[in-house]
N, C-alpha and C. Protein backbone atom coordinates (compact mmCIF):
# COMPACT_ATOMS: atom_id res chain seq x y z
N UNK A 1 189.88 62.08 192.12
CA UNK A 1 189.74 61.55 193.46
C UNK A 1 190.74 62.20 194.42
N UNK A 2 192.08 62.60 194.15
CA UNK A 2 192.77 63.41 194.86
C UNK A 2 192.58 64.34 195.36
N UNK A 3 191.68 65.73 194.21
CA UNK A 3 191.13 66.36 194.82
C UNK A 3 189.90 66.37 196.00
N UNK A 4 189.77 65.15 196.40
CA UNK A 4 188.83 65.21 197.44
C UNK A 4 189.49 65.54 198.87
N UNK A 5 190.65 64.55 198.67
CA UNK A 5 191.75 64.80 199.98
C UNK A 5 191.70 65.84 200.47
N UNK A 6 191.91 67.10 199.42
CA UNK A 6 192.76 68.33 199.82
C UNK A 6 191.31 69.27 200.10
N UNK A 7 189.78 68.58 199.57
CA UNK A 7 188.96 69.50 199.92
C UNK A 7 188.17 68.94 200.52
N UNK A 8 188.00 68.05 201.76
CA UNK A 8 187.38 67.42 202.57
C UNK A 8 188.20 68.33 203.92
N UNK A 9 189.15 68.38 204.16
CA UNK A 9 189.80 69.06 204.97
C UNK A 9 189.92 70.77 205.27
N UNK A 10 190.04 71.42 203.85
CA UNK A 10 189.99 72.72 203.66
C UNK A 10 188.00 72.80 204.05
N UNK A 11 187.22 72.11 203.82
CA UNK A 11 185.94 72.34 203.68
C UNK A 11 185.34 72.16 205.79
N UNK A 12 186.13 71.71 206.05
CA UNK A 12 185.85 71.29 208.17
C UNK A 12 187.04 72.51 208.42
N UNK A 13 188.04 72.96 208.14
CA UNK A 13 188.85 74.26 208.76
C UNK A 13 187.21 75.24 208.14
N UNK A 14 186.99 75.75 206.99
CA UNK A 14 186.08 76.82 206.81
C UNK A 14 184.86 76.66 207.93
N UNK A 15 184.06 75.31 207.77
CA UNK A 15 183.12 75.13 208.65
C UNK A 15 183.41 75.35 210.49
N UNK A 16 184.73 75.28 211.00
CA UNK A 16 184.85 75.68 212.08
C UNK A 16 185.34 76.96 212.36
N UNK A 17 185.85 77.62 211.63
CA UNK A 17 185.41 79.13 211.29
C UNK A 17 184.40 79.42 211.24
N UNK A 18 183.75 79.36 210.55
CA UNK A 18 182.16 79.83 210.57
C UNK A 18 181.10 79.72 211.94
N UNK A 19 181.57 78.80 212.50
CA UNK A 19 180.88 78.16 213.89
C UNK A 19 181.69 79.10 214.85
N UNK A 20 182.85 79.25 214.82
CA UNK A 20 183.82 80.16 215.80
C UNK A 20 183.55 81.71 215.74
N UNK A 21 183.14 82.13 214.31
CA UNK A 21 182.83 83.24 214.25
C UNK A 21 181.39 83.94 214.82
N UNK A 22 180.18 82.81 214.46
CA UNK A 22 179.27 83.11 214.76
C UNK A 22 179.02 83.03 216.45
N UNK A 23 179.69 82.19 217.09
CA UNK A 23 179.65 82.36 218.34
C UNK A 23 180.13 83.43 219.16
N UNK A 24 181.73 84.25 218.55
CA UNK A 24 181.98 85.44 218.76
C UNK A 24 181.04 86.72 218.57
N UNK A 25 180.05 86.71 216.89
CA UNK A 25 179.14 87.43 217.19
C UNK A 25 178.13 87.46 218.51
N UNK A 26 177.66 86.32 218.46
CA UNK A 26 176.52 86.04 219.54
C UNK A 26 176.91 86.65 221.39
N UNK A 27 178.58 86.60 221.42
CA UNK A 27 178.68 86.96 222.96
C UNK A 27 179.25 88.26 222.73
N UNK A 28 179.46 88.92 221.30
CA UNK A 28 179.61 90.13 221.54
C UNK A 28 178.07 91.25 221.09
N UNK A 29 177.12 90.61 221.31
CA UNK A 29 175.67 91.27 220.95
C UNK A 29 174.87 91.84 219.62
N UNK A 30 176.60 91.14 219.13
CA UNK A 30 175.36 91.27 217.25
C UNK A 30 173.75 91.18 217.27
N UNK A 31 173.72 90.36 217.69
CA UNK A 31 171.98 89.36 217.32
C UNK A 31 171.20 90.46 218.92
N UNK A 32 171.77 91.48 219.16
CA UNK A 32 170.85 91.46 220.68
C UNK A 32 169.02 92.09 220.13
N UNK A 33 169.57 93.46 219.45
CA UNK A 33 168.18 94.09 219.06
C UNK A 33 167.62 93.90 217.66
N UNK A 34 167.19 93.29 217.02
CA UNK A 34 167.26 92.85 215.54
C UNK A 34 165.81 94.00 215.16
N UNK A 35 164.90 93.94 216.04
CA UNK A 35 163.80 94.85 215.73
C UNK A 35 163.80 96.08 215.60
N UNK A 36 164.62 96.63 216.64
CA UNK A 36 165.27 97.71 217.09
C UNK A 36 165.17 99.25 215.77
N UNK A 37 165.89 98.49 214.85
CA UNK A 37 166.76 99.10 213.81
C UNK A 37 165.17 99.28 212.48
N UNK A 38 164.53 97.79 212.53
CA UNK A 38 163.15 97.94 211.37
C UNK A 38 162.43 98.70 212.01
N UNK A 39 162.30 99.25 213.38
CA UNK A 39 160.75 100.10 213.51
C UNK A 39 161.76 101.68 213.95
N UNK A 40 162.51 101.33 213.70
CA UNK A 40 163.48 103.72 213.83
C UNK A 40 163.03 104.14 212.87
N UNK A 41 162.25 103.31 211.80
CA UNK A 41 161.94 104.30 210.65
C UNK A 41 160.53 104.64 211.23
N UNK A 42 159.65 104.58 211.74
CA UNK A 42 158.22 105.05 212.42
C UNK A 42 158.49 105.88 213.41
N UNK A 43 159.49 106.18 213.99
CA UNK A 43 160.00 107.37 215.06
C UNK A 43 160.14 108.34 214.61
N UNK A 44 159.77 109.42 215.30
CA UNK A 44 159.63 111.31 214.76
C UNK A 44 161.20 111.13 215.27
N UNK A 45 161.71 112.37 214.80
CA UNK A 45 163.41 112.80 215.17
C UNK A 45 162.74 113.18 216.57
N UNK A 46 161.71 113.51 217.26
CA UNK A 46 161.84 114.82 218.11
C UNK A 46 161.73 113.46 219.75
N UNK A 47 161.61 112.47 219.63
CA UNK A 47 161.25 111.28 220.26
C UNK A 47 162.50 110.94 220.77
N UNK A 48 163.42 110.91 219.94
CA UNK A 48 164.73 110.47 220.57
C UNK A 48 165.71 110.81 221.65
N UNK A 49 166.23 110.18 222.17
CA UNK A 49 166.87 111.32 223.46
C UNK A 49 167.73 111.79 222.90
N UNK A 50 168.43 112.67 223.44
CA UNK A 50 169.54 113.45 223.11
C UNK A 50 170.70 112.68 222.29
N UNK A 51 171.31 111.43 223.22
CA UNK A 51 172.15 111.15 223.18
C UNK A 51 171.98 109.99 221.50
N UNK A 52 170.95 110.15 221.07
CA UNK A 52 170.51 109.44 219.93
C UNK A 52 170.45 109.87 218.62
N UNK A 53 170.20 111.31 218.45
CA UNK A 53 170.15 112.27 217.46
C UNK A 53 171.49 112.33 216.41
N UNK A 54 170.72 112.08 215.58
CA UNK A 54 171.97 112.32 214.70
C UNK A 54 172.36 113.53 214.66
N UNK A 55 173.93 113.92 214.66
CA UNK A 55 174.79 114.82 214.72
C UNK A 55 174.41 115.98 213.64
N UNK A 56 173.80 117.29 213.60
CA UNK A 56 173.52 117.89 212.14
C UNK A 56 175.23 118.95 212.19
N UNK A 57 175.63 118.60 210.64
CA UNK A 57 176.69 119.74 210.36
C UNK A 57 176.35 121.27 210.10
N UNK A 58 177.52 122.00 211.13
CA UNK A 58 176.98 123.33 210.57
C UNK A 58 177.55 123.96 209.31
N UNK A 59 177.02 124.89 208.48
CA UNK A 59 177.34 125.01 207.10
C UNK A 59 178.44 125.77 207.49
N UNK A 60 179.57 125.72 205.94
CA UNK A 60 180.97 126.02 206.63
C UNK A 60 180.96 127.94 206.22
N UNK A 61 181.40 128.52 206.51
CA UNK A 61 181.82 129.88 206.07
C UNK A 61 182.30 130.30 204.77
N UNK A 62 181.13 131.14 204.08
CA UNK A 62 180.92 131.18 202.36
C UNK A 62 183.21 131.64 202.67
N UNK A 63 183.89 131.76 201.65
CA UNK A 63 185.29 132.62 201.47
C UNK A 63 185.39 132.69 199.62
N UNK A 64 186.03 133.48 199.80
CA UNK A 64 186.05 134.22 198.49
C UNK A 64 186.55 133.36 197.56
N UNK A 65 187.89 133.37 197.98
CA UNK A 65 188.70 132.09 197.90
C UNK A 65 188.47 130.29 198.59
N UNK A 66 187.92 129.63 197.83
CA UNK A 66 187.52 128.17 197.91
C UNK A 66 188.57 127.45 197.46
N UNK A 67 189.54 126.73 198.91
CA UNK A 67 190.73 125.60 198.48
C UNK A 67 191.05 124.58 199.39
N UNK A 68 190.91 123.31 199.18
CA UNK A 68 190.97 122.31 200.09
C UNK A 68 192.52 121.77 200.31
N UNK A 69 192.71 121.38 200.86
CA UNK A 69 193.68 120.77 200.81
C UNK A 69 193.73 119.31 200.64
N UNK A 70 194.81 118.72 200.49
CA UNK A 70 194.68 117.13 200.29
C UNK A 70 195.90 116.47 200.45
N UNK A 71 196.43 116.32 201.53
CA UNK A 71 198.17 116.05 201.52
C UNK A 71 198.23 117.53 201.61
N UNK A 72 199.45 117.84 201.10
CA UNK A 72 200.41 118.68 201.44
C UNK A 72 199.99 119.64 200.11
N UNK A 73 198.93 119.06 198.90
CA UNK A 73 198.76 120.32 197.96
C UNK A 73 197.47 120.79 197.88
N UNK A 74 197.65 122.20 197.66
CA UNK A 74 196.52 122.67 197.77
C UNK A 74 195.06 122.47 196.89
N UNK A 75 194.17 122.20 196.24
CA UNK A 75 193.50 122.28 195.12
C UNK A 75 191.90 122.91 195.44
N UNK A 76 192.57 123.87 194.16
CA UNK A 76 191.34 125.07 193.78
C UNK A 76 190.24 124.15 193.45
N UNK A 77 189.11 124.87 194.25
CA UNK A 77 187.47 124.44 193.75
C UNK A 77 187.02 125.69 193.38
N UNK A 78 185.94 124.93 192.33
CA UNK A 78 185.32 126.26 190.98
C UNK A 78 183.92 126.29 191.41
């Protein structure tokens, strides 16, 4: 029965978290486009504006010598 004390209280702090949080989502536009995101998969790449396109990398320059760094040491790739 004691333990009810200590989790009747811990259980209304979580629940007003949860209510505090979801309201922060809601005025910062989580919930705005929910459709948005399920129908980009039926879009050609060539549809999108510019500013929408995913970024393509350009391939890096073959070198004879292949070595990355990582910190401050060097390490050989085979």
């Amino acid at each position: 029965m004691d333990v009810i004390y200590g989790l009747i209280p811990m259980m209304l702090f979580f629940g007003f978290l949860v209510v505090v949080v979801f309201i922060w989502m809601a005025k910062t536009g989580h919930f705005d486009d929910l459709d948005g995101a399920a129908n980009r998969i039926f879009m050609d790449d060539d549809e999108y504006p510019e500013e929408l396109k995913p970024i393509e990398s350009t391939p890096a320059t073959p070198s004879d010598k292949k070595t990355e760094t990582l910190g401050s040491d060097p390490v050989k790739k085979t």
